[in-house]
N, C-alpha and C. Protein backbone atom coordinates (compact mmCIF):
# COMPACT_ATOMS: atom_id res chain seq x y z
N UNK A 1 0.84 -1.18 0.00
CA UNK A 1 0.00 0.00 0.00
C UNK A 1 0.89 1.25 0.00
N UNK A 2 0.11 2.24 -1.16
CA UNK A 2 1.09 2.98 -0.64
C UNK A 2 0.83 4.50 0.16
N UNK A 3 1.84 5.16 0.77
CA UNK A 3 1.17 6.27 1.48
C UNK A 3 1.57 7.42 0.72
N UNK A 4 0.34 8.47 0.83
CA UNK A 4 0.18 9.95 0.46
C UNK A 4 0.75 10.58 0.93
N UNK A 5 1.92 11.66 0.24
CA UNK A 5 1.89 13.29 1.03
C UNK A 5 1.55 14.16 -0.38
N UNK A 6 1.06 15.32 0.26
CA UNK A 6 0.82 16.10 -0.62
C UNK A 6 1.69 17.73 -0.05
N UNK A 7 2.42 18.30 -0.73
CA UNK A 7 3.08 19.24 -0.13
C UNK A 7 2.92 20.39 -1.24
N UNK A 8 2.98 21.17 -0.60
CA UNK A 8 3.44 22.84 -1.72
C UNK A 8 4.61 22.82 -1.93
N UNK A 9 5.42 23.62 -2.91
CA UNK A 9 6.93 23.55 -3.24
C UNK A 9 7.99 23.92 -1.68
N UNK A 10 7.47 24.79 -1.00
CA UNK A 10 7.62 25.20 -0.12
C UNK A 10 7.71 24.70 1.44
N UNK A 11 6.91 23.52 0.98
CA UNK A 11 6.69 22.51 2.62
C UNK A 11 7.86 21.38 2.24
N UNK A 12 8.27 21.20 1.05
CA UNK A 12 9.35 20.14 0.48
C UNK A 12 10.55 20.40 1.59
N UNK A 13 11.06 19.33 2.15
CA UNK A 13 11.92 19.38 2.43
C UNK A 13 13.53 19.24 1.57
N UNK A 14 14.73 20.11 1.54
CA UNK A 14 15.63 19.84 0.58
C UNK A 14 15.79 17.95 0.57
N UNK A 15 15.72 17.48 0.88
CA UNK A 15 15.91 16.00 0.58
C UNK A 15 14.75 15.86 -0.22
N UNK A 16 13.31 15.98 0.31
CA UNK A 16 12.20 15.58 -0.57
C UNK A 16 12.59 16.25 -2.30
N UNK A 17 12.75 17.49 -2.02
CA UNK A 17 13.26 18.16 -3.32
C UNK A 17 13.99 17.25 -4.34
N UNK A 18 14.64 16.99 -3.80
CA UNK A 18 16.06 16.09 -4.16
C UNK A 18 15.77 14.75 -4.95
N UNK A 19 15.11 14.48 -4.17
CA UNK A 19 13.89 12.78 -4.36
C UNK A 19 13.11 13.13 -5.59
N UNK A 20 12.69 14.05 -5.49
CA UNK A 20 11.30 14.51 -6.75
C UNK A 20 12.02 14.66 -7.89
N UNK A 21 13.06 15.57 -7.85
CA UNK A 21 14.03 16.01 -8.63
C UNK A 21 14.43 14.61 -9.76
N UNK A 22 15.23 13.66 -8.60
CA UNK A 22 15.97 12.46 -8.93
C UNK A 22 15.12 12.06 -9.80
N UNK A 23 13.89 11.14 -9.36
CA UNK A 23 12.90 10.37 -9.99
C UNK A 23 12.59 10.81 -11.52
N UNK A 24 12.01 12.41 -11.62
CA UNK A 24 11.56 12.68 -12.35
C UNK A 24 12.77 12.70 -13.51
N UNK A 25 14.17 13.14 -13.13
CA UNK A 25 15.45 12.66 -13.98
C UNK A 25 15.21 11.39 -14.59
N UNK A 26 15.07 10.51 -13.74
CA UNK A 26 15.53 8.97 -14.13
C UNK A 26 14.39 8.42 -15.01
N UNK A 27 13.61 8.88 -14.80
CA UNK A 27 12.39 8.54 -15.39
C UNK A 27 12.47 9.17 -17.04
N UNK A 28 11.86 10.27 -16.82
CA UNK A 28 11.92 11.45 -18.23
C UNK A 28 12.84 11.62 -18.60
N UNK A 29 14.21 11.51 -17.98
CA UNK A 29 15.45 11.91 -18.86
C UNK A 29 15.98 11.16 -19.58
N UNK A 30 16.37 10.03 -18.77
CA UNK A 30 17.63 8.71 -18.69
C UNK A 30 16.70 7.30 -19.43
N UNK A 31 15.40 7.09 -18.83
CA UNK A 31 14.90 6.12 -19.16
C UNK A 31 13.69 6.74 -20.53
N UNK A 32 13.52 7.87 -20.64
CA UNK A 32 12.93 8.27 -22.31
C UNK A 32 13.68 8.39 -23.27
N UNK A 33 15.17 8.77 -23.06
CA UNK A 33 16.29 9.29 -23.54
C UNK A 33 15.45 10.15 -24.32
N UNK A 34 15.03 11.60 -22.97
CA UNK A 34 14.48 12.54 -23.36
C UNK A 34 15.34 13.81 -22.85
N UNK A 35 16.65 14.66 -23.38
CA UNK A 35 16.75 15.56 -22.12
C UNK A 35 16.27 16.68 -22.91
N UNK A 36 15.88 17.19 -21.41
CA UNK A 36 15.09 18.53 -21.29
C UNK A 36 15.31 19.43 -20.27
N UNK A 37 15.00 20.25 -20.24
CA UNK A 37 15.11 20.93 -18.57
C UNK A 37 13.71 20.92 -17.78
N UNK A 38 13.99 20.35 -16.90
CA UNK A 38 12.56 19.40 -16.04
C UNK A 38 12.58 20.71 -15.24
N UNK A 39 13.15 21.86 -14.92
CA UNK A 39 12.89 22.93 -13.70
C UNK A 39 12.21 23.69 -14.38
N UNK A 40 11.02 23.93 -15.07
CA UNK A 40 10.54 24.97 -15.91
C UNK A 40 9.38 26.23 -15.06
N UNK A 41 9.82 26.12 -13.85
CA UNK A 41 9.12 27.31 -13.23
C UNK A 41 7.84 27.17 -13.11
N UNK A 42 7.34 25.99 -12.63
CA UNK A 42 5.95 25.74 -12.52
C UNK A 42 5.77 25.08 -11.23
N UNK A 43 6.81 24.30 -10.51
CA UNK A 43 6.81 23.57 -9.48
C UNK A 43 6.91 24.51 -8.31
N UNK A 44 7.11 26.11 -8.40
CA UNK A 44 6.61 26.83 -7.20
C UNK A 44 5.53 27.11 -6.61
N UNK A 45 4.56 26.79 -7.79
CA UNK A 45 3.32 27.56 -7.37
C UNK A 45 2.49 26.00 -7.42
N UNK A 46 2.75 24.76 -7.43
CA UNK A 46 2.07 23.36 -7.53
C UNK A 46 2.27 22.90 -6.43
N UNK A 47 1.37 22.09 -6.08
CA UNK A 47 1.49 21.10 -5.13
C UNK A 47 2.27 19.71 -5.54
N UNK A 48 3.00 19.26 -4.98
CA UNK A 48 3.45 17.65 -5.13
C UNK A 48 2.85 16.57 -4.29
N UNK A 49 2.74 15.68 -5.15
CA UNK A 49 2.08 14.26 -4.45
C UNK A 49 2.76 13.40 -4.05
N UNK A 50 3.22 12.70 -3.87
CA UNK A 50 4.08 11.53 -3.40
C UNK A 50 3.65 10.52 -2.94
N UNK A 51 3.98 9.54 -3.50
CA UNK A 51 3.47 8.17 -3.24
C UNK A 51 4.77 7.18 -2.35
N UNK A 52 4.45 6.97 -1.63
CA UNK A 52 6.14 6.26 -0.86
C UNK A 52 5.43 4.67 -0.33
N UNK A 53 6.58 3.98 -0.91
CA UNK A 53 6.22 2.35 -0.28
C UNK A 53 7.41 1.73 0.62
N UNK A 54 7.41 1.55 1.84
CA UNK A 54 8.43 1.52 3.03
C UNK A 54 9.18 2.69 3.11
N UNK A 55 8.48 3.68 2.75
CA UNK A 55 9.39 5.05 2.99
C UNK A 55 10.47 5.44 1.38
N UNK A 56 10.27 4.57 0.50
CA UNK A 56 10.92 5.03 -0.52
C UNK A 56 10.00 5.73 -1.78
N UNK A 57 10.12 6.82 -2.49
CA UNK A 57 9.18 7.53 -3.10
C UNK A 57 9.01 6.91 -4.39
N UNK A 58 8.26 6.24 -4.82
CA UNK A 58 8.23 5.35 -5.81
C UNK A 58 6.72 5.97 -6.88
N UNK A 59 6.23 6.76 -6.52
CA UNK A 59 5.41 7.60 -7.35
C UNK A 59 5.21 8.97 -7.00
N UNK A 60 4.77 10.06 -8.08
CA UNK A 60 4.90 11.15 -8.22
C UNK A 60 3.94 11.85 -8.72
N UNK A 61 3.34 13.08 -8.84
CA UNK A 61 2.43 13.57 -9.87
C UNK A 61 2.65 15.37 -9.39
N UNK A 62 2.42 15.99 -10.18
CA UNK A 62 2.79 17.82 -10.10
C UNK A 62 1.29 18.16 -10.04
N UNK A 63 0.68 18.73 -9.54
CA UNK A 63 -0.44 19.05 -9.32
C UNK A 63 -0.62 20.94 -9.76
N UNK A 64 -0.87 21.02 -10.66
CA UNK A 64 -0.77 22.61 -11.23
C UNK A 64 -1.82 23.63 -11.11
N UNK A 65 -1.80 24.59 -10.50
CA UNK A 65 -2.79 25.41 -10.27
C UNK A 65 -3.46 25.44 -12.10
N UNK A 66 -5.04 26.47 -11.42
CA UNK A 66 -5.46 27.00 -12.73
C UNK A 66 -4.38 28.58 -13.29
N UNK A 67 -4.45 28.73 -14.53
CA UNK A 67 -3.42 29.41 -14.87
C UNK A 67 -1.85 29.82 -15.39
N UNK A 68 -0.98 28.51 -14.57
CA UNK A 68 0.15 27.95 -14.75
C UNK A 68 0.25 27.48 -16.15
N UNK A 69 -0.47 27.01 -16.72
CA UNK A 69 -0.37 25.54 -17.89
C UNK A 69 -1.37 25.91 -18.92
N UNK A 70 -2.94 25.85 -17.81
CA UNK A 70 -3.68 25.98 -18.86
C UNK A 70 -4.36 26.81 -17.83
N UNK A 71 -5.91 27.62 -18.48
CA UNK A 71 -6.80 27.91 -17.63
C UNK A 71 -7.32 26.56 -16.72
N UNK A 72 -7.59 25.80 -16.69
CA UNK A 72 -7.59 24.91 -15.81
C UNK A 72 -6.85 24.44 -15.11
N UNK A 73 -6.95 23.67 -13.99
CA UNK A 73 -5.50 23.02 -13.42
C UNK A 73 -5.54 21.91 -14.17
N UNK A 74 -4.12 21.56 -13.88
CA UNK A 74 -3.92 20.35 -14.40
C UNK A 74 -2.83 19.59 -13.48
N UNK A 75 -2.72 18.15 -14.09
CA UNK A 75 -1.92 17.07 -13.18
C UNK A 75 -0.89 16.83 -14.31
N UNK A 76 0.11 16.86 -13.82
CA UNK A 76 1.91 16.56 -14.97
C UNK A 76 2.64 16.29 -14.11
N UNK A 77 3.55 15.54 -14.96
CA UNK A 77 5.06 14.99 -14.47
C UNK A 77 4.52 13.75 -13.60
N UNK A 78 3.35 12.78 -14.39
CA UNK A 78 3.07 11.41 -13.33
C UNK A 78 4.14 10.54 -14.31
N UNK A 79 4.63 9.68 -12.75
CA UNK A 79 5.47 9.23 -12.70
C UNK A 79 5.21 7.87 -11.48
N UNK A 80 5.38 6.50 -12.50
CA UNK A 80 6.27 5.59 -11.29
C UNK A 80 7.21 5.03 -11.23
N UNK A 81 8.45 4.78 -10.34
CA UNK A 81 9.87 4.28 -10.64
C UNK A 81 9.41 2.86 -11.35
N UNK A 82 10.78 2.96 -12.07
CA UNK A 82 10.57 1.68 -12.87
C UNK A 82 10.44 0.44 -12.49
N UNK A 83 10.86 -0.34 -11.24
CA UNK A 83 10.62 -1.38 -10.58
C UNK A 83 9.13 -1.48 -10.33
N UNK A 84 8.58 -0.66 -9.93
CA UNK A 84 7.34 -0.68 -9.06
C UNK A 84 6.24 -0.44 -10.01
N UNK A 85 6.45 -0.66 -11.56
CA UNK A 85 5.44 -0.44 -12.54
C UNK A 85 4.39 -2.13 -12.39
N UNK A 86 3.69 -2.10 -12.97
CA UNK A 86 3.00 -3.14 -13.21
C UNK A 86 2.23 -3.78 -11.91
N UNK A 87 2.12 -2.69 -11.11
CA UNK A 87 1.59 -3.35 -9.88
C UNK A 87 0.42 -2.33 -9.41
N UNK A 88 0.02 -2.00 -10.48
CA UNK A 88 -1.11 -0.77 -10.46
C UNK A 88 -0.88 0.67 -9.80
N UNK A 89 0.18 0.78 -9.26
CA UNK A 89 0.73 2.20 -8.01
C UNK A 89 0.10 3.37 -9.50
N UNK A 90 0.51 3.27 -10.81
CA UNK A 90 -0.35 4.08 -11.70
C UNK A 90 -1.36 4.68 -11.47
N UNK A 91 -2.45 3.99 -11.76
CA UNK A 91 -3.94 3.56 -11.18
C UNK A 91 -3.67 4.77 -9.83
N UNK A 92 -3.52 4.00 -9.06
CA UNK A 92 -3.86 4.30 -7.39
C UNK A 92 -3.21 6.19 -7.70
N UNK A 93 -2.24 6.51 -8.51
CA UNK A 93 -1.20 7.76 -8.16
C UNK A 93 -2.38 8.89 -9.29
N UNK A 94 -3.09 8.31 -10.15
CA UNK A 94 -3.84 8.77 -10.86
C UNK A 94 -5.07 9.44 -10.20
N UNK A 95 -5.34 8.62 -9.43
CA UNK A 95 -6.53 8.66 -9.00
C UNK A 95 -6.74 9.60 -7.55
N UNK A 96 -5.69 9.18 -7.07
CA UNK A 96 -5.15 10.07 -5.80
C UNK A 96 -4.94 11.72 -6.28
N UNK A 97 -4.15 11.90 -6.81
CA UNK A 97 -4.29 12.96 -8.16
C UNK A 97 -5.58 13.53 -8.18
N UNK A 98 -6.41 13.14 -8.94
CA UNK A 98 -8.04 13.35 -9.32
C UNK A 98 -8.39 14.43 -7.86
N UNK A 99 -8.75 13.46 -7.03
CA UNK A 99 -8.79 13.52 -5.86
C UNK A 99 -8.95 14.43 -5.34
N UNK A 100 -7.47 14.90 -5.06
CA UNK A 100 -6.52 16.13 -4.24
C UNK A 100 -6.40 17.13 -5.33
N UNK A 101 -6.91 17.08 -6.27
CA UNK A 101 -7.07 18.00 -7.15
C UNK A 101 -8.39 19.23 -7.35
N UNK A 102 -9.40 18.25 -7.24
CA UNK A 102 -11.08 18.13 -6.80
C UNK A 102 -10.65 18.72 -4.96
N UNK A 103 -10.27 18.77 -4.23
CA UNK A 103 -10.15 19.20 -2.91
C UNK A 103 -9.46 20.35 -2.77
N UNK A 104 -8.54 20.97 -3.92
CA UNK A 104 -7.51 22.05 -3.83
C UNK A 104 -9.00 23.10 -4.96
N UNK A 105 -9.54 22.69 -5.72
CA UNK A 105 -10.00 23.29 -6.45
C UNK A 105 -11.14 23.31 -6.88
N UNK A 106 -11.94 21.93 -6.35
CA UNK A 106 -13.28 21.78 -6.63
C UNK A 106 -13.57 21.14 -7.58
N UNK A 107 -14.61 20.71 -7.91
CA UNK A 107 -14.82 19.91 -9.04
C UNK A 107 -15.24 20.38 -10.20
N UNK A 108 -13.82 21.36 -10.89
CA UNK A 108 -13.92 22.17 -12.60
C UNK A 108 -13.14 20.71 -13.13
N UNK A 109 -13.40 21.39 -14.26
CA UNK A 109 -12.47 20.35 -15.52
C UNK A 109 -11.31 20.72 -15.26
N UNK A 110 -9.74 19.34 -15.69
CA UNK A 110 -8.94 19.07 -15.95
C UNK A 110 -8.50 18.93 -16.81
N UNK A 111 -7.12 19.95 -17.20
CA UNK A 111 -6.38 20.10 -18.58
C UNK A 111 -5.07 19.58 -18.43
N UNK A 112 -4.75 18.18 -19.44
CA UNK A 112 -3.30 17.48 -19.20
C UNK A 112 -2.81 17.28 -20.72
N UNK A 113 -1.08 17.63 -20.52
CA UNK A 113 -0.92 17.45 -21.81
C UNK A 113 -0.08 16.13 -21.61
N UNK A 114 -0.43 15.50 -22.48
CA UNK A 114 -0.38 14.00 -21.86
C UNK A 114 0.68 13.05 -22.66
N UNK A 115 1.49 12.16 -22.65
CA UNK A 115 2.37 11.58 -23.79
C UNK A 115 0.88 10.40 -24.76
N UNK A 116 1.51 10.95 -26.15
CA UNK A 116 0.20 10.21 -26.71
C UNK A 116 -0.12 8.82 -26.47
N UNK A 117 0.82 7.67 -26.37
CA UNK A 117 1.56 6.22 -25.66
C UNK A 117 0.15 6.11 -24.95
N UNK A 118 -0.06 7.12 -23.79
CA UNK A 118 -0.60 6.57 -22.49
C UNK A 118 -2.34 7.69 -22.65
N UNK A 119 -2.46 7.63 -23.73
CA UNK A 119 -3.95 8.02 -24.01
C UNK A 119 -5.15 7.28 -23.47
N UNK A 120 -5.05 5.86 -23.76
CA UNK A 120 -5.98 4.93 -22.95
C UNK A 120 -6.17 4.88 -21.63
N UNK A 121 -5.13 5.08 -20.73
CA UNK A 121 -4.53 5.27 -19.75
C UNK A 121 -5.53 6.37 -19.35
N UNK A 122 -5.27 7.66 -19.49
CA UNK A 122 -6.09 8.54 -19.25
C UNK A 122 -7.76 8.54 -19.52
N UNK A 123 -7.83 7.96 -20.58
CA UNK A 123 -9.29 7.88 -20.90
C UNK A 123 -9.97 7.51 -20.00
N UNK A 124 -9.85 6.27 -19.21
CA UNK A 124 -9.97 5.52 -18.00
C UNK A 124 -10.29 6.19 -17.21
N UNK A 125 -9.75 7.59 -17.03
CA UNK A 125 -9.96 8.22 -15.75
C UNK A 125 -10.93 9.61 -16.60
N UNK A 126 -11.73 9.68 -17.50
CA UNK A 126 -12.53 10.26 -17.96
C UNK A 126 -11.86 11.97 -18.28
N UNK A 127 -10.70 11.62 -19.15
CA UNK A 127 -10.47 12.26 -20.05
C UNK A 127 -10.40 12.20 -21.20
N UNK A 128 -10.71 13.35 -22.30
CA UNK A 128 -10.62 12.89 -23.34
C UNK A 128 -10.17 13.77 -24.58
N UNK A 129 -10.00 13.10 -25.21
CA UNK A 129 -8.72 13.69 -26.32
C UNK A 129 -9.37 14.70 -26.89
N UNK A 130 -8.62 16.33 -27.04
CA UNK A 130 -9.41 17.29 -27.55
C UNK A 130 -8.35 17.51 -29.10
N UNK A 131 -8.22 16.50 -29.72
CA UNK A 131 -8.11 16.69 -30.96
C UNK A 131 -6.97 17.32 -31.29
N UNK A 132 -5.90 18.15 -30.11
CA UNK A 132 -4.81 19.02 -30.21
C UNK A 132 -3.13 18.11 -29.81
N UNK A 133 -3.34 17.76 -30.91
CA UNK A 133 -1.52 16.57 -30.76
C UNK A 133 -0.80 17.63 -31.06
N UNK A 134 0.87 17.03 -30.46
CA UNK A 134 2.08 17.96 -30.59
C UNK A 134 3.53 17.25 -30.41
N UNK A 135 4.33 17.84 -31.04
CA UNK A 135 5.40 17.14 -30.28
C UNK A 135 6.38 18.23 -29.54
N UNK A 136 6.55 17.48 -28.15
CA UNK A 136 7.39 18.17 -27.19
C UNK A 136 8.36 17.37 -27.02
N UNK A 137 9.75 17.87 -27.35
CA UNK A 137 10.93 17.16 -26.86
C UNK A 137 11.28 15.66 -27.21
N UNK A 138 10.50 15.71 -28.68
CA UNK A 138 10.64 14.44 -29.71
C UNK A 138 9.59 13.82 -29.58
N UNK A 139 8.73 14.09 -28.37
CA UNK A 139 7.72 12.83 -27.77
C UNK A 139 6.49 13.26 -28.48
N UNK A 140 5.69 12.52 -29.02
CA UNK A 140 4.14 12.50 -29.39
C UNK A 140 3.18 13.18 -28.23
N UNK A 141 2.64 14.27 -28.36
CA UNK A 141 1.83 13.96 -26.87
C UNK A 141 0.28 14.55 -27.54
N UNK A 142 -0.35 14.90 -26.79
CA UNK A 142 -1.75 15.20 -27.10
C UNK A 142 -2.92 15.98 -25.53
N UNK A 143 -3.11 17.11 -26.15
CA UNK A 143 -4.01 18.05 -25.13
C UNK A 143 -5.43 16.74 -24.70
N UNK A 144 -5.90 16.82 -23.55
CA UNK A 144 -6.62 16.18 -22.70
C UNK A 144 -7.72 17.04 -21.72
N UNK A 145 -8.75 16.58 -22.09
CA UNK A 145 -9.42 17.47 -21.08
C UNK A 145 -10.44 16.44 -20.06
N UNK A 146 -10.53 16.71 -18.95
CA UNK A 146 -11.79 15.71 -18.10
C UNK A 146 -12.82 16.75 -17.74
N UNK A 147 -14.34 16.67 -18.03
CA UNK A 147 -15.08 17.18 -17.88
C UNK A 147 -15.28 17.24 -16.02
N UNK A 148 -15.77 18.08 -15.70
CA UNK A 148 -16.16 18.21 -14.19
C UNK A 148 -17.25 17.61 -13.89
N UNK A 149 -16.61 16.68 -12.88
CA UNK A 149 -17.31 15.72 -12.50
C UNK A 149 -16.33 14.74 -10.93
N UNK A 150 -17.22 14.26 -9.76
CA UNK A 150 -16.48 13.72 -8.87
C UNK A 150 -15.80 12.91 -9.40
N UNK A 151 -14.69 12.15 -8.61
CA UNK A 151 -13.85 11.14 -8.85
C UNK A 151 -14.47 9.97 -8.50
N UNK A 152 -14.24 9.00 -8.86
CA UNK A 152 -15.01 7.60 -9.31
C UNK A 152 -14.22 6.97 -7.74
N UNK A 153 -14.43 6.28 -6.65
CA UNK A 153 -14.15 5.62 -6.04
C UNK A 153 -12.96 4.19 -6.20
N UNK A 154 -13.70 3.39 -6.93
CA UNK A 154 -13.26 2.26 -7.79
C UNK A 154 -12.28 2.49 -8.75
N UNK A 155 -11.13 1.83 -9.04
CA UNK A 155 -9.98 1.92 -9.86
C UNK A 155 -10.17 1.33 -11.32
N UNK A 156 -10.09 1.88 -12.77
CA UNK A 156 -10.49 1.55 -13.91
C UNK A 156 -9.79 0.09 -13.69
N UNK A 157 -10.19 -0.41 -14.58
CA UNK A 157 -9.56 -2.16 -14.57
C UNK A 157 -8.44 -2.03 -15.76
């Protein structure tokens, strides 16, 4: 199981920093053989999620005010370490997401720009493709919107 924190850039502790930092490297950089500059001035004003299993941070998600990204908020930079894939922590980090998103902001629509790969993925969680593909940083991706509406209890299958 895993446990929640949810912090502002500001409640991060420099180690947590460090952790968020790392992951999101190893992940998007090293394991997309994508580089980019992952500090793009958005993680001050977001909340971070964190997913930790025995205390090690093994999922992630950026939680973005309205305004930052899009007029809506939106959820970016989800992430689970690579060991710990296939055991649904996705699912659960998605949804947790939703969530704490709906609690920071209420229940408006959600704007994600999403890698195109993991479109199904999202659909699941009742977003849906607004027709606006792109490529960022070689990668396929595609604009996403979820209509406003509560979060579903139950985890898509």
């Amino acid at each position: 199981m895993l446990q929640w924190q949810l912090k502002t850039f500001h409640q991060l502790s420099s180690l947590e920093l460090y952790e968020v930092m790392r992951l999101r490297g190893e992940v998007f950089v090293v394991e997309q053989n994508c580089p980019f500059v992952d500090a793009d001035g958005k993680d001050v004003a977001s909340h971070h999620l964190c997913g930790f299993h025995q205390g090690e941070l093994v999922a992630y998600a950026r939680l973005v005010p309205p305004g930052s990204c899009y007029a809506e908020p939106s959820i970016g930079r989800v992430l689970t370490a690579g060991k710990y894939r296939k055991l649904g922590y996705g699912k659960l980090l998605m949804q947790q997401a939703l969530r704490e998103t709906e609690k920071l902001h209420g229940q408006i629509a959600i704007r994600i720009g999403a890698q195109y790969y993991l479109k199904n993925f999202y659909e699941a969680f009742g977003f849906q493709d607004i027709n606006d593909h792109y490529l960022e940083d070689g990668i396929a991706h595609l604009i996403m919107l979820r209509p406003a509406f509560p979060v579903k209890e139950e985890i898509p299958a």
